[in-house]
C-alpha atoms as a PDB file:
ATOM      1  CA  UNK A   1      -9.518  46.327 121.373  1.00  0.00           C
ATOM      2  CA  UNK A   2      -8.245  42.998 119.550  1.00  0.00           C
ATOM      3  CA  UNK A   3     -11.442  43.370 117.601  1.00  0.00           C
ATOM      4  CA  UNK A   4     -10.321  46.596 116.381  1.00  0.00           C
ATOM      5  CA  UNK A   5      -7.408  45.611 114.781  1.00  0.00           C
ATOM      6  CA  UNK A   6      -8.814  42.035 113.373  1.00  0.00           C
ATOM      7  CA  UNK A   7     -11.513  44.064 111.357  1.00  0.00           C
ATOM      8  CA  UNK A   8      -9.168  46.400 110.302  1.00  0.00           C
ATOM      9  CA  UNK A   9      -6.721  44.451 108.599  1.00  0.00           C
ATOM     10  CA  UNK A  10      -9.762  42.359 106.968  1.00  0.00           C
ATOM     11  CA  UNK A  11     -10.984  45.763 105.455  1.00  0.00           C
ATOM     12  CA  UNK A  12      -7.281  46.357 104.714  1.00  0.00           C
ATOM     13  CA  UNK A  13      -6.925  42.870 102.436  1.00  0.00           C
ATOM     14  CA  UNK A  14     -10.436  43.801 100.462  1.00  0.00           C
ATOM     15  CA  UNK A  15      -8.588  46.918  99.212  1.00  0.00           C
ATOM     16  CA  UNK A  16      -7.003  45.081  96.575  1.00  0.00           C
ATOM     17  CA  UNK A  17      -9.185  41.761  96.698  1.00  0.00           C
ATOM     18  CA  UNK A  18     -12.053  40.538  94.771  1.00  0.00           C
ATOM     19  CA  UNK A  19     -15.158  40.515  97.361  1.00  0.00           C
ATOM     20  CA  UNK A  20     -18.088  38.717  97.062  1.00  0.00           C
ATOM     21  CA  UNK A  21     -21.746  40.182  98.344  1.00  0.00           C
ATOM     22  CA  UNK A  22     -22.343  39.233 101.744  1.00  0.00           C
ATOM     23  CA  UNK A  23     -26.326  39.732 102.663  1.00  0.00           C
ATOM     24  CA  UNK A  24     -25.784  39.102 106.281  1.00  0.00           C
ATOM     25  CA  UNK A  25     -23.811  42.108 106.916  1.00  0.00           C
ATOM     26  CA  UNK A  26     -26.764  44.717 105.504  1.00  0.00           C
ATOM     27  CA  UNK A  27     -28.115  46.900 108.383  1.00  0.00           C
ATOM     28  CA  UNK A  28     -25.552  45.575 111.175  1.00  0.00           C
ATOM     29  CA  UNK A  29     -23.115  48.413 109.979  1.00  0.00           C
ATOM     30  CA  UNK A  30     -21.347  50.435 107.556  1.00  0.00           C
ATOM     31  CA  UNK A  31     -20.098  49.295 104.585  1.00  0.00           C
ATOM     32  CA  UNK A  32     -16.727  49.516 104.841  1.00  0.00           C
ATOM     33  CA  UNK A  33     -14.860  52.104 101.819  1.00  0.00           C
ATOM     34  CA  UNK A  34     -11.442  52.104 100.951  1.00  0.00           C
ATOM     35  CA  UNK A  35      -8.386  54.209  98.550  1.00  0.00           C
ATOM     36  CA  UNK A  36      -5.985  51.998  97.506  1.00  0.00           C
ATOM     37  CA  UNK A  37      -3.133  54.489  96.247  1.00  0.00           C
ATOM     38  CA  UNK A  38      -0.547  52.759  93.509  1.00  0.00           C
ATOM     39  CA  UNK A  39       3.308  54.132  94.054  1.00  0.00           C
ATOM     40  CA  UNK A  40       6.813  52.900  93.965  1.00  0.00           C
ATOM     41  CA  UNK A  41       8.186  51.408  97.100  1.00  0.00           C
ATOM     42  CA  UNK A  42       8.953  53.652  99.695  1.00  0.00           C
ATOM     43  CA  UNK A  43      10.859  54.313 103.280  1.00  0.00           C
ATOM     44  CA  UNK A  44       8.201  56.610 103.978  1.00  0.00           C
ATOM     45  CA  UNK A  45       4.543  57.045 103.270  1.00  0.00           C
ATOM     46  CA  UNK A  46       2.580  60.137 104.636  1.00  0.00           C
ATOM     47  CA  UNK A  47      -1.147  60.842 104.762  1.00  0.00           C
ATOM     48  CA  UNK A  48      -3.347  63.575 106.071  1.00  0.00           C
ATOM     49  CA  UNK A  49      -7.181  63.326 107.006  1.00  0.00           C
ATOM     50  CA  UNK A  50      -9.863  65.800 107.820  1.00  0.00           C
ATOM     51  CA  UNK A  51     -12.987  64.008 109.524  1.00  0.00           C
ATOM     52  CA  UNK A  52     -16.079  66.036 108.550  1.00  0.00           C
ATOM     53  CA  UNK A  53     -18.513  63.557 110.107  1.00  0.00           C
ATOM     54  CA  UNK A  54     -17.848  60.293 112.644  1.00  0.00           C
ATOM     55  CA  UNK A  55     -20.038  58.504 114.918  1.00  0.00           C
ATOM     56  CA  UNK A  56     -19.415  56.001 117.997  1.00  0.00           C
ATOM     57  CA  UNK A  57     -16.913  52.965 116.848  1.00  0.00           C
ATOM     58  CA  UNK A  58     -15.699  54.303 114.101  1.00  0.00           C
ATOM     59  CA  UNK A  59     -11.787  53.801 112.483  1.00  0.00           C
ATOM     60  CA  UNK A  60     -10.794  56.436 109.667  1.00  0.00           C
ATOM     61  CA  UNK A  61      -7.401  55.125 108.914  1.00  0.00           C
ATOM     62  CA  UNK A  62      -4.844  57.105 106.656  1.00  0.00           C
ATOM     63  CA  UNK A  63      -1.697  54.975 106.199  1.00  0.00           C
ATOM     64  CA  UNK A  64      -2.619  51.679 105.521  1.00  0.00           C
ATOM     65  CA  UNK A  65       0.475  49.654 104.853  1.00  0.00           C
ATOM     66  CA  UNK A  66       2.105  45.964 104.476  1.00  0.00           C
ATOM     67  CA  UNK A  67       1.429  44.822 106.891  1.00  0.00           C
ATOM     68  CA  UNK A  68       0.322  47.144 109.049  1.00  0.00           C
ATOM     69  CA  UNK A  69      -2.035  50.387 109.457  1.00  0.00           C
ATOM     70  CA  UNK A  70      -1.784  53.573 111.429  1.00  0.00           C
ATOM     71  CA  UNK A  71      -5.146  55.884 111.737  1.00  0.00           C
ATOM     72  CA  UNK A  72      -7.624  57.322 114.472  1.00  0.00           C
ATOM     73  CA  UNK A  73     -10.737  55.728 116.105  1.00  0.00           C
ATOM     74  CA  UNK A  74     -13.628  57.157 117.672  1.00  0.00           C
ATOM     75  CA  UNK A  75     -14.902  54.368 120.284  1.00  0.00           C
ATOM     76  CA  UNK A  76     -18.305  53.191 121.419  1.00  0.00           C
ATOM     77  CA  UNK A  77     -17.748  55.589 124.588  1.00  0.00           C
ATOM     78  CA  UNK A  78     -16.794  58.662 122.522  1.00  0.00           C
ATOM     79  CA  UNK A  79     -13.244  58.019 123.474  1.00  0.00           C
ATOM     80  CA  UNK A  80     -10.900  59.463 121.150  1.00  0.00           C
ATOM     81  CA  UNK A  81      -7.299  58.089 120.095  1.00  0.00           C
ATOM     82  CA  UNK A  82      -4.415  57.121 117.543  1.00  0.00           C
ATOM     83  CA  UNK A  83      -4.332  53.670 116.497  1.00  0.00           C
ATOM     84  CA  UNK A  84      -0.945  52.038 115.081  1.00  0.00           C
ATOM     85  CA  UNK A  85      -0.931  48.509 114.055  1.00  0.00           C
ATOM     86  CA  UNK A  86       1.761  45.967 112.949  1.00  0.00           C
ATOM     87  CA  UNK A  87       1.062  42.553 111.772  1.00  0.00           C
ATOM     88  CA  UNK A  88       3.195  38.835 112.772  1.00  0.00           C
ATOM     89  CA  UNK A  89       4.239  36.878 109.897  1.00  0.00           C
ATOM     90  CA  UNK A  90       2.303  34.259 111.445  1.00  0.00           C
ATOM     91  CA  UNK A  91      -0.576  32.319 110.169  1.00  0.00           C
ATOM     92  CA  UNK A  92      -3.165  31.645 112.828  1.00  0.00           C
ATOM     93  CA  UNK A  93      -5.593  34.165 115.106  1.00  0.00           C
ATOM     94  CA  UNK A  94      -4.627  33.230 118.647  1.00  0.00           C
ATOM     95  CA  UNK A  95      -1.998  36.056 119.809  1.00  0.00           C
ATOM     96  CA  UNK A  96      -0.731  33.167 122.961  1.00  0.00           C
ATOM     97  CA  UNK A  97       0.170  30.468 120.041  1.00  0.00           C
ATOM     98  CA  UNK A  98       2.524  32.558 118.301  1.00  0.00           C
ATOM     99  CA  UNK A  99       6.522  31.671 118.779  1.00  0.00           C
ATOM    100  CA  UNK A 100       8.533  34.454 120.639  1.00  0.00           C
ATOM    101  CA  UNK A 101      10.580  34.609 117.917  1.00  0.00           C
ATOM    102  CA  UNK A 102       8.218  35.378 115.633  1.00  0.00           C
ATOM    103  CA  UNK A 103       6.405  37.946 117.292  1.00  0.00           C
ATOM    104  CA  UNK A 104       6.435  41.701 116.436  1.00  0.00           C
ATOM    105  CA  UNK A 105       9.040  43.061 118.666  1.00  0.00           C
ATOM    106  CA  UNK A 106       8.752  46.834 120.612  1.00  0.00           C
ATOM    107  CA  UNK A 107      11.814  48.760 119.578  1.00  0.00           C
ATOM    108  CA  UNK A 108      10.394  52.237 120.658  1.00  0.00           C
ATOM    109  CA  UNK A 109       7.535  54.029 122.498  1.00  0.00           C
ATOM    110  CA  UNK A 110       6.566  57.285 123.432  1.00  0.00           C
ATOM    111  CA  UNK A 111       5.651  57.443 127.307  1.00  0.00           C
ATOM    112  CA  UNK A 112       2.556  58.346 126.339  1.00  0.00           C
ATOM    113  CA  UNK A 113       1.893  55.313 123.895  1.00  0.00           C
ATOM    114  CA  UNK A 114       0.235  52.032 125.665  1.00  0.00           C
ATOM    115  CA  UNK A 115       0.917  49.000 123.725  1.00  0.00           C
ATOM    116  CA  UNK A 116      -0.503  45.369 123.736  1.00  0.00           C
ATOM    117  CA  UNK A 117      -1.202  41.915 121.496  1.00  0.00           C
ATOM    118  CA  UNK A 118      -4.386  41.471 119.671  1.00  0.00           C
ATOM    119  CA  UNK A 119      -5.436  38.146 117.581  1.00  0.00           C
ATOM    120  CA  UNK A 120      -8.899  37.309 116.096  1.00  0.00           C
ATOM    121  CA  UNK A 121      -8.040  37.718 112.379  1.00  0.00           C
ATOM    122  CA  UNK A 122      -4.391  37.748 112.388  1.00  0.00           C
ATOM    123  CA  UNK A 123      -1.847  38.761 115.534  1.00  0.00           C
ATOM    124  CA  UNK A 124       0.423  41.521 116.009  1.00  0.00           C
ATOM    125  CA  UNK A 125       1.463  44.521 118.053  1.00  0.00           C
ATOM    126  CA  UNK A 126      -0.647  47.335 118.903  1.00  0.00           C
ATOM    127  CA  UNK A 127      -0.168  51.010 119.840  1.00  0.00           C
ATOM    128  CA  UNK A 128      -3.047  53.631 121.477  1.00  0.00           C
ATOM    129  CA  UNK A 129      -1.834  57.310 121.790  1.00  0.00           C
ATOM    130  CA  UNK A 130      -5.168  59.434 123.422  1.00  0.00           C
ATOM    131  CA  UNK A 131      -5.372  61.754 121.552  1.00  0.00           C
ATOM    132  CA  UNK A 132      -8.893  63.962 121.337  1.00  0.00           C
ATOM    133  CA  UNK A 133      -9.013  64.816 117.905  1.00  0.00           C
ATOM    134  CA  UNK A 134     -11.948  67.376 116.683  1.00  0.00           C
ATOM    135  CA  UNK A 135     -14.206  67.251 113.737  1.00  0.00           C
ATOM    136  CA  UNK A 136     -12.995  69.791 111.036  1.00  0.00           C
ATOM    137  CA  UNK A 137      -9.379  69.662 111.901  1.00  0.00           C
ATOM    138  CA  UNK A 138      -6.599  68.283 109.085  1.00  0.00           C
ATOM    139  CA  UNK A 139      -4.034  65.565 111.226  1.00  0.00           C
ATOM    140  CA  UNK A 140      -1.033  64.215 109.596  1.00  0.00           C
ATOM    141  CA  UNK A 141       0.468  61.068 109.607  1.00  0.00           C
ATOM    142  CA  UNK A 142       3.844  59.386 108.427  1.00  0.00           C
ATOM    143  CA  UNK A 143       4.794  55.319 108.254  1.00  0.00           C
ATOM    144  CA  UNK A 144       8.962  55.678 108.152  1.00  0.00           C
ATOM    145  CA  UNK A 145      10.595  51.730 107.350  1.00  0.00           C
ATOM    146  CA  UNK A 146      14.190  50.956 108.164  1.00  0.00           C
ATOM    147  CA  UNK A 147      15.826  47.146 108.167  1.00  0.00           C
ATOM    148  CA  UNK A 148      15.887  45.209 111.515  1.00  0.00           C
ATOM    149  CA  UNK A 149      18.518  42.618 110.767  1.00  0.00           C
ATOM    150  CA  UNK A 150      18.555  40.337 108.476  1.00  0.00           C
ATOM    151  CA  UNK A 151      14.718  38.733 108.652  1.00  0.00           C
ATOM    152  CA  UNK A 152      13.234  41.576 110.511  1.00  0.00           C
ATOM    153  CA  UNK A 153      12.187  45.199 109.407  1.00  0.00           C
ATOM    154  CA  UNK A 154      10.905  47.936 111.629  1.00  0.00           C
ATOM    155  CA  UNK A 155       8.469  50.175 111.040  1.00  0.00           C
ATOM    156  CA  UNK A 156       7.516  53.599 112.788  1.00  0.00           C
ATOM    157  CA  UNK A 157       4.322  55.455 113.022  1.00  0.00           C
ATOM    158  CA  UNK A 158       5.045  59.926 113.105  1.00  0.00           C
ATOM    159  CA  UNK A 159       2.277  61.625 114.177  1.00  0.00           C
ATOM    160  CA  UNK A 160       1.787  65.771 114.003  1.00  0.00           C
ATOM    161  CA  UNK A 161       0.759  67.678 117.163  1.00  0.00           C
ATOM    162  CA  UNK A 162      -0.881  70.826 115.497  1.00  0.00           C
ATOM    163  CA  UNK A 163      -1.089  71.942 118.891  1.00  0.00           C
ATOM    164  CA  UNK A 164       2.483  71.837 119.634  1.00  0.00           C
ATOM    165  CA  UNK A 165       3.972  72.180 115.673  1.00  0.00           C
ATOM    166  CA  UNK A 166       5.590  69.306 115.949  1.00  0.00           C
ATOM    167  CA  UNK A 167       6.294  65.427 114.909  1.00  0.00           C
ATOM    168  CA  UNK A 168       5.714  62.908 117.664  1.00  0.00           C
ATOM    169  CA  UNK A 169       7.636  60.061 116.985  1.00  0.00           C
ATOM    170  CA  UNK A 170       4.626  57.255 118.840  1.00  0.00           C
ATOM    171  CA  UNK A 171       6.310  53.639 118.097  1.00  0.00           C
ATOM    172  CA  UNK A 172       8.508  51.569 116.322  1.00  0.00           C
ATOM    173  CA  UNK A 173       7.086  47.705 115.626  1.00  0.00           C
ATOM    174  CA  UNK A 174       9.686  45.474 114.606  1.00  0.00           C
ATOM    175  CA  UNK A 175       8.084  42.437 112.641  1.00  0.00           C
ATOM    176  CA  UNK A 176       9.716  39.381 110.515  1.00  0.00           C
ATOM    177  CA  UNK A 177       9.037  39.867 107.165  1.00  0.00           C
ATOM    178  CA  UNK A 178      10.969  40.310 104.125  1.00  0.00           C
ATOM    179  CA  UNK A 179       8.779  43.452 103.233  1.00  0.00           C
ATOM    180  CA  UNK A 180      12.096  45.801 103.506  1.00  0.00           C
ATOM    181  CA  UNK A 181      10.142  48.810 101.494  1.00  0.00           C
ATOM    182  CA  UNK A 182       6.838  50.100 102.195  1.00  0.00           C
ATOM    183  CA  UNK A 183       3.975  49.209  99.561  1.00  0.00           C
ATOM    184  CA  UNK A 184       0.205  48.151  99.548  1.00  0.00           C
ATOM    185  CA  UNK A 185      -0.657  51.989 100.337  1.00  0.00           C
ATOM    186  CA  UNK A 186      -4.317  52.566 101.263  1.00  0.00           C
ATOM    187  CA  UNK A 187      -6.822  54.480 103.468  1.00  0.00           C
ATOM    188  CA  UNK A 188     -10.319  53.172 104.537  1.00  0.00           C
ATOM    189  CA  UNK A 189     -13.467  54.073 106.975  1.00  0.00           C
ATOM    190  CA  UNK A 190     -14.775  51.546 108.596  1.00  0.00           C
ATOM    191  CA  UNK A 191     -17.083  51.044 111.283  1.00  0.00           C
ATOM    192  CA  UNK A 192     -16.684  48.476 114.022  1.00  0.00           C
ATOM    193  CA  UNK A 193     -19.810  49.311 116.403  1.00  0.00           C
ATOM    194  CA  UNK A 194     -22.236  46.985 113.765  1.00  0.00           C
ATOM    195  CA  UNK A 195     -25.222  46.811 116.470  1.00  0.00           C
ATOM    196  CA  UNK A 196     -27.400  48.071 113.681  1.00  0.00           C
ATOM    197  CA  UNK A 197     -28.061  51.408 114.745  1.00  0.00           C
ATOM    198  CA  UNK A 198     -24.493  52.336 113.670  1.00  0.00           C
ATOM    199  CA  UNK A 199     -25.527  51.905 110.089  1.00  0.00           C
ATOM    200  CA  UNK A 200     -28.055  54.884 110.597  1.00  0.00           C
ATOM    201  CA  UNK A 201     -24.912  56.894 111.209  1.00  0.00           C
ATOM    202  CA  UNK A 202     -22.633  58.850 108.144  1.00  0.00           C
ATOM    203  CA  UNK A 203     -19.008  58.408 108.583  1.00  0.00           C
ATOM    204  CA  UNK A 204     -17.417  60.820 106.382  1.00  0.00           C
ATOM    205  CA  UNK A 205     -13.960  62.137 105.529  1.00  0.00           C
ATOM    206  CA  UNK A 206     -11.184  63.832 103.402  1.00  0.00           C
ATOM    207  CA  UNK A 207      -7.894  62.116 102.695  1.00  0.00           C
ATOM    208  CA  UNK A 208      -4.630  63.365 101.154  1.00  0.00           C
ATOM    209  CA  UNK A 209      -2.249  64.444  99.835  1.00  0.00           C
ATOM    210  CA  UNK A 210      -0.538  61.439 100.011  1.00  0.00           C
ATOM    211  CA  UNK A 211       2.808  61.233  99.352  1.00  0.00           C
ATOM    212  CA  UNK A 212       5.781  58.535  99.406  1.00  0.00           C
ATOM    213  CA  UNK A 213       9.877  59.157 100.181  1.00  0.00           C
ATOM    214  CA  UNK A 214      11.713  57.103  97.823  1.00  0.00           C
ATOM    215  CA  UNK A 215      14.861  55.596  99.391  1.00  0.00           C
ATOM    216  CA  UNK A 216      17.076  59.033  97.378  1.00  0.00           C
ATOM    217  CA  UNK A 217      15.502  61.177 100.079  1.00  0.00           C
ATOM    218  CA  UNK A 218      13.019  63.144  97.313  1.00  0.00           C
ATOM    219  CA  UNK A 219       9.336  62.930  97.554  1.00  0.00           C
ATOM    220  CA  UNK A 220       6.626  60.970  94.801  1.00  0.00           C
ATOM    221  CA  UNK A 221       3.166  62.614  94.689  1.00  0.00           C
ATOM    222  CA  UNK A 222       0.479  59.420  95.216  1.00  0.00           C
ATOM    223  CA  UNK A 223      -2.288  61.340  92.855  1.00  0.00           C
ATOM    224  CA  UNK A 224      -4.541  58.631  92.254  1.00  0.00           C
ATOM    225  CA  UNK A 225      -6.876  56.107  94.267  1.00  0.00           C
ATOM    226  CA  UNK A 226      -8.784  53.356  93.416  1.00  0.00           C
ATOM    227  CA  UNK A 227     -12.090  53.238  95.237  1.00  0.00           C
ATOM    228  CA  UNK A 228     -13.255  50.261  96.942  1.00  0.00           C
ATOM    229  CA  UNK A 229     -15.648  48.038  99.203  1.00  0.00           C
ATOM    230  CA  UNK A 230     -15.786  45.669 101.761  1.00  0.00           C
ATOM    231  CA  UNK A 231     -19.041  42.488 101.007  1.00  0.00           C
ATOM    232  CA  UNK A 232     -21.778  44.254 102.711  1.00  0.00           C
ATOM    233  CA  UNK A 233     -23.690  44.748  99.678  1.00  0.00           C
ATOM    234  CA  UNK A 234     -25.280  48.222 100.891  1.00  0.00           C
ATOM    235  CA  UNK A 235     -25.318  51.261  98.159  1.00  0.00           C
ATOM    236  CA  UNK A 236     -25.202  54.014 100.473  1.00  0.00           C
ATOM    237  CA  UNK A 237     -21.655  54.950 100.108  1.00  0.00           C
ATOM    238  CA  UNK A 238     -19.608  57.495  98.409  1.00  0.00           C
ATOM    239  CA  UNK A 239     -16.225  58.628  96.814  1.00  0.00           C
ATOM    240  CA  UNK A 240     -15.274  61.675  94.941  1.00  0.00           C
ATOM    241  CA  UNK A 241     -12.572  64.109  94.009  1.00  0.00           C
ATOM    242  CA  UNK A 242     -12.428  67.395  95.758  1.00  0.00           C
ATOM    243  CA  UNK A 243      -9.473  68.965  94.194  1.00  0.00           C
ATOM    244  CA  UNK A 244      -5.846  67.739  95.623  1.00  0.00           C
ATOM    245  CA  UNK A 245      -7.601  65.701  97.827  1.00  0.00           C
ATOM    246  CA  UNK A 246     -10.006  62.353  97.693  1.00  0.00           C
ATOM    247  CA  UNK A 247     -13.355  62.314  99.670  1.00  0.00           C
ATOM    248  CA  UNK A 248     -15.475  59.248 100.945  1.00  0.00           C
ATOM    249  CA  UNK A 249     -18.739  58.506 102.967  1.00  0.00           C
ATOM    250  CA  UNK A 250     -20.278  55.419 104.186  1.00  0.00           C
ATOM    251  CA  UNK A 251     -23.872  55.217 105.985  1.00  0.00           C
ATOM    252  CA  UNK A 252     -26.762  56.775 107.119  1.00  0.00           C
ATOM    253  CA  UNK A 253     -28.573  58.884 104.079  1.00  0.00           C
ATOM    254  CA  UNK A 254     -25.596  59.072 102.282  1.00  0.00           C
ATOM    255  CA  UNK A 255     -26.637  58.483  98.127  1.00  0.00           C
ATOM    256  CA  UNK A 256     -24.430  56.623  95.669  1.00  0.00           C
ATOM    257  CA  UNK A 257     -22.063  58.759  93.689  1.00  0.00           C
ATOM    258  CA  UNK A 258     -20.449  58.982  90.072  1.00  0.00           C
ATOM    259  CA  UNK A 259     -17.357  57.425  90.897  1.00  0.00           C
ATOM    260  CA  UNK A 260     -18.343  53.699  91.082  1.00  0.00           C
ATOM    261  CA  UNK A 261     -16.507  50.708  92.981  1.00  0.00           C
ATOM    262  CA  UNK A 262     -13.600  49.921  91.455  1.00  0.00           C
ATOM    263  CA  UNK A 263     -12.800  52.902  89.773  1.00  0.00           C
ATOM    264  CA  UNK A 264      -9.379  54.878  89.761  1.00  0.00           C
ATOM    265  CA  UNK A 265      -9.252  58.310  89.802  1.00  0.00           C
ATOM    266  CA  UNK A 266      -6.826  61.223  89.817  1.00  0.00           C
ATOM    267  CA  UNK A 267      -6.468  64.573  91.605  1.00  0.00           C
ATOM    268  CA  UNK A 268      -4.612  67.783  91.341  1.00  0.00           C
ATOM    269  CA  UNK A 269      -0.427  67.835  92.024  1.00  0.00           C
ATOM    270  CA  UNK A 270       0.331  69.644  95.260  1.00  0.00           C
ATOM    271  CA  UNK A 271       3.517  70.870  96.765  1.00  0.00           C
ATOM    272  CA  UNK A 272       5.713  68.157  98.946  1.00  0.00           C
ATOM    273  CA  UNK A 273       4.606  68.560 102.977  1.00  0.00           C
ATOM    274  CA  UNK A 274       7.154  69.773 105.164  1.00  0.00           C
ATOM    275  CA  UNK A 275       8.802  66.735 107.724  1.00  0.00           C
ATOM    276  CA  UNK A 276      12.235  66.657 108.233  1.00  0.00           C
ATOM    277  CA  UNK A 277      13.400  63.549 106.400  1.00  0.00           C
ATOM    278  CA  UNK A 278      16.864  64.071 107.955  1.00  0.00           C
ATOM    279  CA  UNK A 279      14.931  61.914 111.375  1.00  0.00           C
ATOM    280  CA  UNK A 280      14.184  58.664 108.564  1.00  0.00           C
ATOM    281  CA  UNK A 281      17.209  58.772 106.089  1.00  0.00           C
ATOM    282  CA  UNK A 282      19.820  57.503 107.898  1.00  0.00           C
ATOM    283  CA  UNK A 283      17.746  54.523 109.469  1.00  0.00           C
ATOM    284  CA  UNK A 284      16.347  53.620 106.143  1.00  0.00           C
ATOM    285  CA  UNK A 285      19.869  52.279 104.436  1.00  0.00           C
ATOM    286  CA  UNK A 286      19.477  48.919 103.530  1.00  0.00           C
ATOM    287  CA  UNK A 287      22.889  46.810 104.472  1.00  0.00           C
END
C-alpha cells in the first residue's frame, strides 16, 4: 500500500510542475491526468466524483491538498476502498528514519478506518475505509483544517454515506507544517497497476462541483481547472467540460481532446452543497 501513496503524491506535485517527457513510462500504464483548481485559502475544501469507467489499480482522487490527498482506489484484486493521505514535513523516503516528533500524529479514527505509515516517495500517515463504491454513483468528499498547536495543523477527511444520508467523519492526521489554511487544490486519475496491460484499460471520471469554506463560514465556488499531465508522453488522454462539472479520461482507446495540457477552463456556477459547517467552524479558529 506504501506504493499507493508514494505515486500519488508524485502525480500530486506534477499538477502544478513543469514535467519533462519520460519515454520509459509509454505502455507500462496510464498517463496520469490531473485538475488543478485555483481558490483562496480555505478551512474546508469539498469535492464530488462520479466514476463512469475504472479498471484494476486504479486511484481517482477528488481532494487533493497540501500536503495531503483524500480519494478512492480500485485495487489489483478488485478491492474497493477510501484512501486518505497526510504527508511528514520530512525530507527523506524511509517511514522508520523519521523523528517521533516529526511524524504525522493520529488525533481521530473511525472504528472502521485502519491506519498505517507508508514511505517510498515521501512518508506520512495513511487511512483505508472499505468502502465498495459502484460505477455510476456521485460520492462526496470534504478536507476540514483546524490548528494543532503552535507548529502542528490537523487535517480531517468527511466522507458521505449515500446509503445512510449522512457525513462520516473517517480521520484526523495531525502533521507539522506551517500550512494553517488549505491550498494547492487538485483532483487526478492515476493508475498504479503499470504491468502494461493496465494501459489497455480507460479510466474515466466526472469531478465537481468543487467548492472551498472560507474561514467566515460562507462558501467560494472553485469554477475553473487547469488540466494537466504526469511525463509519460502518451496522447491518449482526455479533459472536457460537461456543464457544472469537469470530465477526464486516461487509457485504452481513449482519443485526444480540444482542451489541451495546460489549459484552464471554466464551468457553469452551481448552488453551495449541503454539509453542516457548524461540525468544522469552531475547530477552524486560528489562536
Amino acid at each position: 500500500m506504501r506504493r499507493i501513496a508514494a505515486v500519488g503524491l508524485l502525480a500530486a506535485m506534477l499538477v502544478t510542475a513543469g514535467v519533462v517527457a519520460d519515454e520509459k513510462l509509454k505502455g507500462i500504464a496510464c498517463r496520469s491526468i490531473h485538475f488543478g483548481y485555483p481558490g483562496p485559502e480555505s478551512i474546508a475544501y469539498y469535492n464530488e466524483i462520479t466514476v463512469h469507467q475504472s479498471a484494476e489499480g486504479t486511484y481517482f482522487m477528488a481532494c487533493g491538498f497540501t500536503p495531503g490527498y483524500f480519494g478512492i482506489q480500485e485495487l489489483a484484486n478488485g478491492k474497493k476502498l477510501v484512501l486518505f493521505s497526510v504527508w511528514d514535513n520530512h525530507s527523506g523516503d524511509d517511514p522508520t528514519k523519521v523523528p517521533e516528533a516529526d511524524r504525522v500524529k493520529l488525533l481521530h479514527k473511525d472504528p472502521a478506518v485502519r491506519v498505517g505509515r507508508f514511505g517510498g516517495e515521501g512518508t506520512g500517515g495513511q487511512s483505508f475505509f472499505d468502502y465498495d463504491w459502484k460505477v455510476g454513483a456521485t460520492y462526496r468528499f470534504l478536507v476540514s483544517v483546524a490548528p494543532d498547536g503552535d507548529d502542528r495543523t490537523a487535517f480531517t477527511g468527511w466522507f458521505y454515506l449515500p446509503e445512510k444520508s449522512e457525513w462520516k467523519k473517517l480521520v484526523t492526521f495531525s502533521t507539522k507544517t506551517n500550512v494553517k489554511r488549505l491550498r494547492g487544490y487538485n483532483s487526478f486519475v492515476e493508475d498504479f497497476r503499470r504491468n502494461r496491460i493496465s494501459a489497455t484499460k480507460t479510466r474515466e471520471a466526472t469531478f465537481g462541483p468543487a467548492w472551498v469554506v472560507q474561514p467566515d463560514g460562507s462558501w467560494k465556488e472553485l469554477t475553473k481547472a487547469r488540466f494537466t499531465g504526469d511525463s509519460n508522453p502518451v496522447r491518449n488522454i482526455r479533459a472536457e467540460v460537461v456543464g457544472n462539472r469537469f470530465k477526464q479520461a486516461t487509457g485504452g482507446k481513449i482519443e485526444e481532446g480540444e482542451w489541451k495540457l495546460n489549459g484552464l477552463r471554466e464551468r457553469a456556477g452551481t448552488q453551495p452543497p449541503k454539509f453542516p459547517t457548524e461540525l468544522i467552524l469552531p475547530a477552524a479558529k486560528t489562536k
